[in-house]
PDB file of N, CA and C in Angstrom:
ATOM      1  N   UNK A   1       0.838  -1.183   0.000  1.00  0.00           N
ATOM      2  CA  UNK A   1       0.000   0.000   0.000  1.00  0.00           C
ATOM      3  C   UNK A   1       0.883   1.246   0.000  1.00  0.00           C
ATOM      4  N   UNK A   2       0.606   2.338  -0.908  1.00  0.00           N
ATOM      5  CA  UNK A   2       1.887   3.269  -0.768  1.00  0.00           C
ATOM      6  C   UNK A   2       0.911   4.303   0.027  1.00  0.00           C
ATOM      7  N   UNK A   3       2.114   5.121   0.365  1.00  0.00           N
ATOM      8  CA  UNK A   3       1.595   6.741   1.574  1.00  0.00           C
ATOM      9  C   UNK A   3       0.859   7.715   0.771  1.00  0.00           C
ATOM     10  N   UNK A   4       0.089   8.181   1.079  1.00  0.00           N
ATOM     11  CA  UNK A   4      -0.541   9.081   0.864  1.00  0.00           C
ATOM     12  C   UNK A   4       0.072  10.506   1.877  1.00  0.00           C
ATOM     13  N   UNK A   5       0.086  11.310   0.726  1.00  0.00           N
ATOM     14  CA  UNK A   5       0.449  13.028   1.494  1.00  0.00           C
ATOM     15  C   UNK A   5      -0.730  13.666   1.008  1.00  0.00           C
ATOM     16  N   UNK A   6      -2.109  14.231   1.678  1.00  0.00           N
ATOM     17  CA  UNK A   6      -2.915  14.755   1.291  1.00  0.00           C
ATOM     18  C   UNK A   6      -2.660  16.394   1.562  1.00  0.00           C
ATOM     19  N   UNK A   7      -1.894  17.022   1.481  1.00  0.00           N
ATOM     20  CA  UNK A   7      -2.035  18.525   1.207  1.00  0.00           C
ATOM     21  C   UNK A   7      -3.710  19.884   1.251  1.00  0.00           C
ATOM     22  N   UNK A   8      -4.456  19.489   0.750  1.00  0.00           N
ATOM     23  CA  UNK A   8      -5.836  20.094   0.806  1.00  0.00           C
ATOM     24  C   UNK A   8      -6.702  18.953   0.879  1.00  0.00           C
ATOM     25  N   UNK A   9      -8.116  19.716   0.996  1.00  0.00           N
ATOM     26  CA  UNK A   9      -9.703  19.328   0.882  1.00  0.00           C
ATOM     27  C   UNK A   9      -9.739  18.109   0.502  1.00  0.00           C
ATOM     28  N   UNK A  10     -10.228  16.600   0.850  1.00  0.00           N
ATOM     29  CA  UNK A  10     -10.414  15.792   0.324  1.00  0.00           C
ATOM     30  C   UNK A  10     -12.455  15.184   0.690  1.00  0.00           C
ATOM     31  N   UNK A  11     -12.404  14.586  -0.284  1.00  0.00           N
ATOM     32  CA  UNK A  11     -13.935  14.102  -1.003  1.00  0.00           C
ATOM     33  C   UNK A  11     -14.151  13.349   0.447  1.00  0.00           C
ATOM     34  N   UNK A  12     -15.261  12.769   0.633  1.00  0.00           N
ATOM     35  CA  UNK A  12     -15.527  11.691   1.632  1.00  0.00           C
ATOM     36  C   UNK A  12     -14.970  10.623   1.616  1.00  0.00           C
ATOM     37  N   UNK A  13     -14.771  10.324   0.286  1.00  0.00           N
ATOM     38  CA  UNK A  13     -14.225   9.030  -0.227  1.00  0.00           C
ATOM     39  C   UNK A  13     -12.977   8.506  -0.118  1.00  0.00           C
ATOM     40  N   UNK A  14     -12.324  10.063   0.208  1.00  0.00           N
ATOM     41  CA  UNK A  14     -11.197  10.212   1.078  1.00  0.00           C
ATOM     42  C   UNK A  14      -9.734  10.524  -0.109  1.00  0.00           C
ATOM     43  N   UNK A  15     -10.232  10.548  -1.378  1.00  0.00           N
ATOM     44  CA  UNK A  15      -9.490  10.782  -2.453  1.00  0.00           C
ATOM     45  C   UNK A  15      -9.583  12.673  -2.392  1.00  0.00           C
ATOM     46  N   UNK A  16      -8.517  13.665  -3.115  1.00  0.00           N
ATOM     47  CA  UNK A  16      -8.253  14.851  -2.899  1.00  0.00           C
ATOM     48  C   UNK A  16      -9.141  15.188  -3.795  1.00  0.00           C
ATOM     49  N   UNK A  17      -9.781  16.957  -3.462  1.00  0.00           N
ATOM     50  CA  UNK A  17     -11.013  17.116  -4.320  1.00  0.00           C
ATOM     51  C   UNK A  17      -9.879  18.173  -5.604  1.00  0.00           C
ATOM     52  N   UNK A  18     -10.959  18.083  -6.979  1.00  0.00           N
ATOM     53  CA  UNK A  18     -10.616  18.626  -7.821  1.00  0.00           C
ATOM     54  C   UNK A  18     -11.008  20.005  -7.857  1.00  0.00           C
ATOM     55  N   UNK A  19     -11.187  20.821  -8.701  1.00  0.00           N
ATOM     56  CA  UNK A  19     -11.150  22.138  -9.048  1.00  0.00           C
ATOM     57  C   UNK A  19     -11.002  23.363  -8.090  1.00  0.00           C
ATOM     58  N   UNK A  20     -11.615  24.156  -8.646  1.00  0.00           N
ATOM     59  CA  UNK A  20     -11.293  25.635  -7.747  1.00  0.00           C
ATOM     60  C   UNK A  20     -11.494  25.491  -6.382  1.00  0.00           C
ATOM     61  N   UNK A  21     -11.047  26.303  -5.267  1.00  0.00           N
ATOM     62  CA  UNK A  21     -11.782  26.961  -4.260  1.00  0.00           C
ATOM     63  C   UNK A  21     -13.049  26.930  -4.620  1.00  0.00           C
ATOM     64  N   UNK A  22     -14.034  26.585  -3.547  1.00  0.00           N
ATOM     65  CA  UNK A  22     -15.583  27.029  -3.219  1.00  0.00           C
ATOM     66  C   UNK A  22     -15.793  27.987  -2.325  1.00  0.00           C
ATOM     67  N   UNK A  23     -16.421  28.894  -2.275  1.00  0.00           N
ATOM     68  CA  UNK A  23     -16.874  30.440  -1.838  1.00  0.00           C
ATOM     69  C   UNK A  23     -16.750  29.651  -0.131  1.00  0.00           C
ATOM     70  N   UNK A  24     -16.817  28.711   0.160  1.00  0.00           N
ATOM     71  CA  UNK A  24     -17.069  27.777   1.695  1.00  0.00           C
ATOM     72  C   UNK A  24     -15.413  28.000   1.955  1.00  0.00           C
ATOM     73  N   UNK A  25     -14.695  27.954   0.917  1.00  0.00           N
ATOM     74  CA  UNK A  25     -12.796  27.542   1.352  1.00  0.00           C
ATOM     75  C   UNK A  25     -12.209  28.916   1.848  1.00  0.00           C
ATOM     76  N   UNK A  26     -12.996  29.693   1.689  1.00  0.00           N
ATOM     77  CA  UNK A  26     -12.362  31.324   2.269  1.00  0.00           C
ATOM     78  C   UNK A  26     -13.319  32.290   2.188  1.00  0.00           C
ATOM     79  N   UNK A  27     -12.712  33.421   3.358  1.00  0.00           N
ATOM     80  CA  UNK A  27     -13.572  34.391   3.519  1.00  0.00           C
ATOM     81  C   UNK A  27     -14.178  34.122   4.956  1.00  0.00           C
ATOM     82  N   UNK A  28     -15.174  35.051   5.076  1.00  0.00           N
ATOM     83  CA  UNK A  28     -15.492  35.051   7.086  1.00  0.00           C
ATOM     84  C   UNK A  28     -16.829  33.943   6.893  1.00  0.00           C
ATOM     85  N   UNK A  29     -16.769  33.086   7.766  1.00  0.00           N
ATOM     86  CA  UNK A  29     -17.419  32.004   7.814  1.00  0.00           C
ATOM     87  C   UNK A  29     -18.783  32.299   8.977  1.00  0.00           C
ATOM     88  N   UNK A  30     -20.176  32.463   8.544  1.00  0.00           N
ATOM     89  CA  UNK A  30     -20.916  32.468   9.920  1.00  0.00           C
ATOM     90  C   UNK A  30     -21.584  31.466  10.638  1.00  0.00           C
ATOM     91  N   UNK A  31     -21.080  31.893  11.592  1.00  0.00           N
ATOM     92  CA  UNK A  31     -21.169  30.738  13.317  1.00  0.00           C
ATOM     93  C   UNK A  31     -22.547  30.487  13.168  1.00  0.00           C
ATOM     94  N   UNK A  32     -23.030  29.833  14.059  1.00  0.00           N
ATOM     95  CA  UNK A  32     -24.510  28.645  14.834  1.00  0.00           C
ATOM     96  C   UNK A  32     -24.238  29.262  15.849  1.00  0.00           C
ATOM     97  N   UNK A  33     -23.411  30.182  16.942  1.00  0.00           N
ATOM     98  CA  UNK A  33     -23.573  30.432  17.795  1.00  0.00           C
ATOM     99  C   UNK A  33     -23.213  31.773  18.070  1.00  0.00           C
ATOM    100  N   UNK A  34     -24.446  32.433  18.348  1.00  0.00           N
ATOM    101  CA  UNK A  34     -23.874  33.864  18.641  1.00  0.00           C
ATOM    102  C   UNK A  34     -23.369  34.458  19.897  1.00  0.00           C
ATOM    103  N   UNK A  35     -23.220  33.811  20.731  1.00  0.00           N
ATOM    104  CA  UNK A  35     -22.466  33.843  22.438  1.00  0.00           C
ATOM    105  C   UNK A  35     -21.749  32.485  23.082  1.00  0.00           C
ATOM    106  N   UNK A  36     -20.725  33.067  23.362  1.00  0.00           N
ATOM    107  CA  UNK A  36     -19.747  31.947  23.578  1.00  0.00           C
ATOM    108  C   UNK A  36     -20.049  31.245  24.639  1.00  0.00           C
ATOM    109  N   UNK A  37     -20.923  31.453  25.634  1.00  0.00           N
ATOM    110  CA  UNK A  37     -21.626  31.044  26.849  1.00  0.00           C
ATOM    111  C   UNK A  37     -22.150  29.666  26.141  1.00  0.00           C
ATOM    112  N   UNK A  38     -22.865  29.489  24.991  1.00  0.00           N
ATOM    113  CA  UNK A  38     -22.803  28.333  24.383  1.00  0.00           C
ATOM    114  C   UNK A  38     -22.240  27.101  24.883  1.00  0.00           C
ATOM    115  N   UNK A  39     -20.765  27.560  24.626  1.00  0.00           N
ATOM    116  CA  UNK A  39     -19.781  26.163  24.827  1.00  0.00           C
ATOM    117  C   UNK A  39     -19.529  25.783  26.268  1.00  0.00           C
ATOM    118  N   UNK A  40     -20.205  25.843  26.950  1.00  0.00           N
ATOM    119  CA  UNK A  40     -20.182  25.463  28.424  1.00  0.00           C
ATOM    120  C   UNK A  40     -21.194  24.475  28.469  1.00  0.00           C
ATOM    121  N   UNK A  41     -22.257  24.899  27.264  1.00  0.00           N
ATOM    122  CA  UNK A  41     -22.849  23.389  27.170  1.00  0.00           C
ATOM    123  C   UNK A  41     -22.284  22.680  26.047  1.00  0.00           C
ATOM    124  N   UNK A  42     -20.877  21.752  25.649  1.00  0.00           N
ATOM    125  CA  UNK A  42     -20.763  21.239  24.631  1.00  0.00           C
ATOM    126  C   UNK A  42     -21.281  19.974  24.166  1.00  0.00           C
ATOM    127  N   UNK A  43     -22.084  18.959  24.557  1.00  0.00           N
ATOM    128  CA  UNK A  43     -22.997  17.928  24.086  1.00  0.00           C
ATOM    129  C   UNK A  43     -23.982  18.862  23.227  1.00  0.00           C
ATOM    130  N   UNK A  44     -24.587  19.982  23.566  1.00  0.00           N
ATOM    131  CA  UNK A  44     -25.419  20.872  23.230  1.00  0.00           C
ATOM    132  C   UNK A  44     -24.698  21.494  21.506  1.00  0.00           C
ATOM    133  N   UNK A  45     -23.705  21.800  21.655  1.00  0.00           N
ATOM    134  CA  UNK A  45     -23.201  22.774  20.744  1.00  0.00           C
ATOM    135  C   UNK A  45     -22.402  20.913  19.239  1.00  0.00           C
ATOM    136  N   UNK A  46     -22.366  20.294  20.066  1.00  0.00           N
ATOM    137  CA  UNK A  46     -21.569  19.239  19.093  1.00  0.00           C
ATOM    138  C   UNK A  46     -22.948  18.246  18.173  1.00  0.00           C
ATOM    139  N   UNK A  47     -24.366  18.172  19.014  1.00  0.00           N
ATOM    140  CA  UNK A  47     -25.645  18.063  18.427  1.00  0.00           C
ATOM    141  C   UNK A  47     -26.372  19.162  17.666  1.00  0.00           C
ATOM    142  N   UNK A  48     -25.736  20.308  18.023  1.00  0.00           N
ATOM    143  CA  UNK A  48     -26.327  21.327  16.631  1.00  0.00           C
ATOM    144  C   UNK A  48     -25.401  21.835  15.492  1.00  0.00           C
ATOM    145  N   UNK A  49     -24.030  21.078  15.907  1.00  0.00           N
ATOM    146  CA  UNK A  49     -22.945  20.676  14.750  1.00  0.00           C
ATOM    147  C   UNK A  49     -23.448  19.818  14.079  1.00  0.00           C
ATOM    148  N   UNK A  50     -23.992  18.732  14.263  1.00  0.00           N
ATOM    149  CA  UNK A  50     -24.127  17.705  14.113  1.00  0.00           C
ATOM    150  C   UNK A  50     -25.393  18.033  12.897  1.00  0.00           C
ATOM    151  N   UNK A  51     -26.449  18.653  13.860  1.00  0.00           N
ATOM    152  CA  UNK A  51     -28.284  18.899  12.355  1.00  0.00           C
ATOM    153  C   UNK A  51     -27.600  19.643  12.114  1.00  0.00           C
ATOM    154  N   UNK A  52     -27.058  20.546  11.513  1.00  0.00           N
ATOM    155  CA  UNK A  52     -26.471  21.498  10.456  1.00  0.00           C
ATOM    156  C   UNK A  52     -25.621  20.873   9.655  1.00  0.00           C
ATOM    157  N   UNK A  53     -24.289  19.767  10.185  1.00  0.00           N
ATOM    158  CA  UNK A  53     -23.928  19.329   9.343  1.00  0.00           C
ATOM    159  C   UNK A  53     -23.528  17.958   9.795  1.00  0.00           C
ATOM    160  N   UNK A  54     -24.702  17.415   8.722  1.00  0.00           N
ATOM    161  CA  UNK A  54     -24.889  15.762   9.408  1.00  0.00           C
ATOM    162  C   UNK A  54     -23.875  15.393   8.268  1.00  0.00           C
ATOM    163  N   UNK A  55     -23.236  15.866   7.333  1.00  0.00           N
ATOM    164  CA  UNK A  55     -21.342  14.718   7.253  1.00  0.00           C
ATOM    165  C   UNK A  55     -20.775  14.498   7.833  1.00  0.00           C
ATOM    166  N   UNK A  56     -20.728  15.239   8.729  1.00  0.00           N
ATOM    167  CA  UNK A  56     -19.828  15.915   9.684  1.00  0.00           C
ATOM    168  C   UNK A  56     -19.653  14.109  10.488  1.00  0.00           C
ATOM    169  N   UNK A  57     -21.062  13.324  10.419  1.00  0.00           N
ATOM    170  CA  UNK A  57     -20.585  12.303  11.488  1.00  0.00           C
ATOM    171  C   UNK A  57     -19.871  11.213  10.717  1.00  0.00           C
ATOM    172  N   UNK A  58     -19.716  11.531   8.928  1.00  0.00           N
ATOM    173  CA  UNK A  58     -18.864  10.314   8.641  1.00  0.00           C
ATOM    174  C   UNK A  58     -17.624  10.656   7.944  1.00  0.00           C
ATOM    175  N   UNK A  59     -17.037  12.170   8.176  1.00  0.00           N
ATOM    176  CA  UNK A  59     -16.168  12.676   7.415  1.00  0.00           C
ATOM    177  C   UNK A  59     -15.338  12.069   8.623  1.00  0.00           C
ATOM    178  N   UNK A  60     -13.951  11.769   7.959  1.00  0.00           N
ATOM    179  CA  UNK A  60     -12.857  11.197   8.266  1.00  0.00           C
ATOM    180  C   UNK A  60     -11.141  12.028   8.026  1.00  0.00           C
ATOM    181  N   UNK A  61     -10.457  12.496   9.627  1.00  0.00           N
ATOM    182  CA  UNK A  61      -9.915  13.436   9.254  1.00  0.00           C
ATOM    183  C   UNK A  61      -8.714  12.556   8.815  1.00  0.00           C
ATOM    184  N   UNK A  62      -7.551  13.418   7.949  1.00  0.00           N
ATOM    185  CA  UNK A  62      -6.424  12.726   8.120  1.00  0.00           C
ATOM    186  C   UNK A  62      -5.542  12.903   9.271  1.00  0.00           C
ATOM    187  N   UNK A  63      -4.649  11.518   9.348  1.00  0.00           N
ATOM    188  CA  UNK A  63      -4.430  11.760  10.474  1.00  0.00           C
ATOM    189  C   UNK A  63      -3.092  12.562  11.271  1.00  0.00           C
ATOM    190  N   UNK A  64      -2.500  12.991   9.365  1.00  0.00           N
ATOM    191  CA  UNK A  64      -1.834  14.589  10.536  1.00  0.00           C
ATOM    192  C   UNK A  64      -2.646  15.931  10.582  1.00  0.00           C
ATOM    193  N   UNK A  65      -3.851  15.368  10.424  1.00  0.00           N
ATOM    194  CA  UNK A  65      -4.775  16.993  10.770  1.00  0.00           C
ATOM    195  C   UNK A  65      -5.377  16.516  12.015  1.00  0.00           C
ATOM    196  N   UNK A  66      -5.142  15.794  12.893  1.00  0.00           N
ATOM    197  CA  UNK A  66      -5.941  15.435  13.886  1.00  0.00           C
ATOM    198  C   UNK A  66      -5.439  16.757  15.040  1.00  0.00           C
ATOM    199  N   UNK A  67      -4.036  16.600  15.244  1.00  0.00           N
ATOM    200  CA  UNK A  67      -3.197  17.263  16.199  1.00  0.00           C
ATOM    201  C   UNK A  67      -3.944  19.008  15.697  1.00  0.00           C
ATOM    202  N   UNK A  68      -4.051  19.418  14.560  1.00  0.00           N
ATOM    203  CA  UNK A  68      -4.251  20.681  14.246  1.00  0.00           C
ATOM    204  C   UNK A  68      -5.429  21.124  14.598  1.00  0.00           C
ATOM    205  N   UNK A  69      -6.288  20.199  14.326  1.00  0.00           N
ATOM    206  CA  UNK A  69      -8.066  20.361  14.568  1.00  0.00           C
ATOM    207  C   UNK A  69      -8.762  20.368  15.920  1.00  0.00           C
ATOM    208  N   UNK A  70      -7.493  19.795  16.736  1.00  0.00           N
ATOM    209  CA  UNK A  70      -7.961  19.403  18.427  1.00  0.00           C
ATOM    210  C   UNK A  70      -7.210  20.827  18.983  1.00  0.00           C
ATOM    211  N   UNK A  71      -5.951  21.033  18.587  1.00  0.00           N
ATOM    212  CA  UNK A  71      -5.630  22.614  18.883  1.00  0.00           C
ATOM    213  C   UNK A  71      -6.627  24.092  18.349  1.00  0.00           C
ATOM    214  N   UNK A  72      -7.163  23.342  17.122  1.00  0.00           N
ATOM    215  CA  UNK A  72      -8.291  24.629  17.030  1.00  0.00           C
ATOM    216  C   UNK A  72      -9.585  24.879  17.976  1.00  0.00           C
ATOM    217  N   UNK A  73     -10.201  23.368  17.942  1.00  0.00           N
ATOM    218  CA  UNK A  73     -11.071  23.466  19.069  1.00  0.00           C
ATOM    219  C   UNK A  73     -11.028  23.988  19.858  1.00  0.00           C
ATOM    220  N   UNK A  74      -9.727  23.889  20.677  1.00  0.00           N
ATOM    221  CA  UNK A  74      -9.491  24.848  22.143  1.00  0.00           C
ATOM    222  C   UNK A  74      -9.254  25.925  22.157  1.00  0.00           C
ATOM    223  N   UNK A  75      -8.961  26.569  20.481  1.00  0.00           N
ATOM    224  CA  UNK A  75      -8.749  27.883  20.824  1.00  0.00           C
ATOM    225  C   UNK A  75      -9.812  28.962  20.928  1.00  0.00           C
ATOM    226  N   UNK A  76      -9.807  30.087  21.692  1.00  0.00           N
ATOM    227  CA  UNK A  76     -11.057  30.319  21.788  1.00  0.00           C
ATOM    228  C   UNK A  76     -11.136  31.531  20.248  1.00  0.00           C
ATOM    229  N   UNK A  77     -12.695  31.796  20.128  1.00  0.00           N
ATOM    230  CA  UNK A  77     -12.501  32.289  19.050  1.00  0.00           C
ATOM    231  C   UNK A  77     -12.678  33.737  19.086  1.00  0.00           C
ATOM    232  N   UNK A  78     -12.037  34.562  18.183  1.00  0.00           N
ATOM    233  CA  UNK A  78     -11.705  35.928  18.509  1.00  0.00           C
ATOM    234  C   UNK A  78     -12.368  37.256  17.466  1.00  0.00           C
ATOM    235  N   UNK A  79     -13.238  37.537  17.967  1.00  0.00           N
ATOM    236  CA  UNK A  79     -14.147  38.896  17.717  1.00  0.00           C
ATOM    237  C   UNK A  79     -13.479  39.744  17.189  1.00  0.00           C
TER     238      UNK A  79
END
């Protein structure tokens, strides 16, 4: 089986996606939550991740984006 280096965006299928940027890949992104008081309930905030974006439960990260994605989580986010 040879290595895979995935660099960007990949499909579900887990193969790298083709063409341009989508208007989703940049630019200011708007939140599900308009007060950060939110995340004190997070079962709450990871189930309305979840109905907004139900891929979300079979997308599969790679696994040197794991370390990056668990450091974003914690960071808090800035106004």
């Amino acid at each position: 089986m040879g290595r895979h280096h995935l660099a960007g965006p990949v499909r579900r299928d887990g193969a790298p996606r083709r063409g341009p940027p989508q208007p989703a890949d940049r630019g200011r992104i708007p939140t599900l939550f308009d007060d950060d008081s939110v995340f004190e309930r997070p079962v709450h905030v990871i189930c309305t991740l979840k109905e907004h974006y139900p891929a979300a439960a079979d997308t599969v990260l790679h696994p040197a984006d794991v370390p990056f994605f668990v450091s974003l989580c914690k960071t808090p986010a800035s106004r």
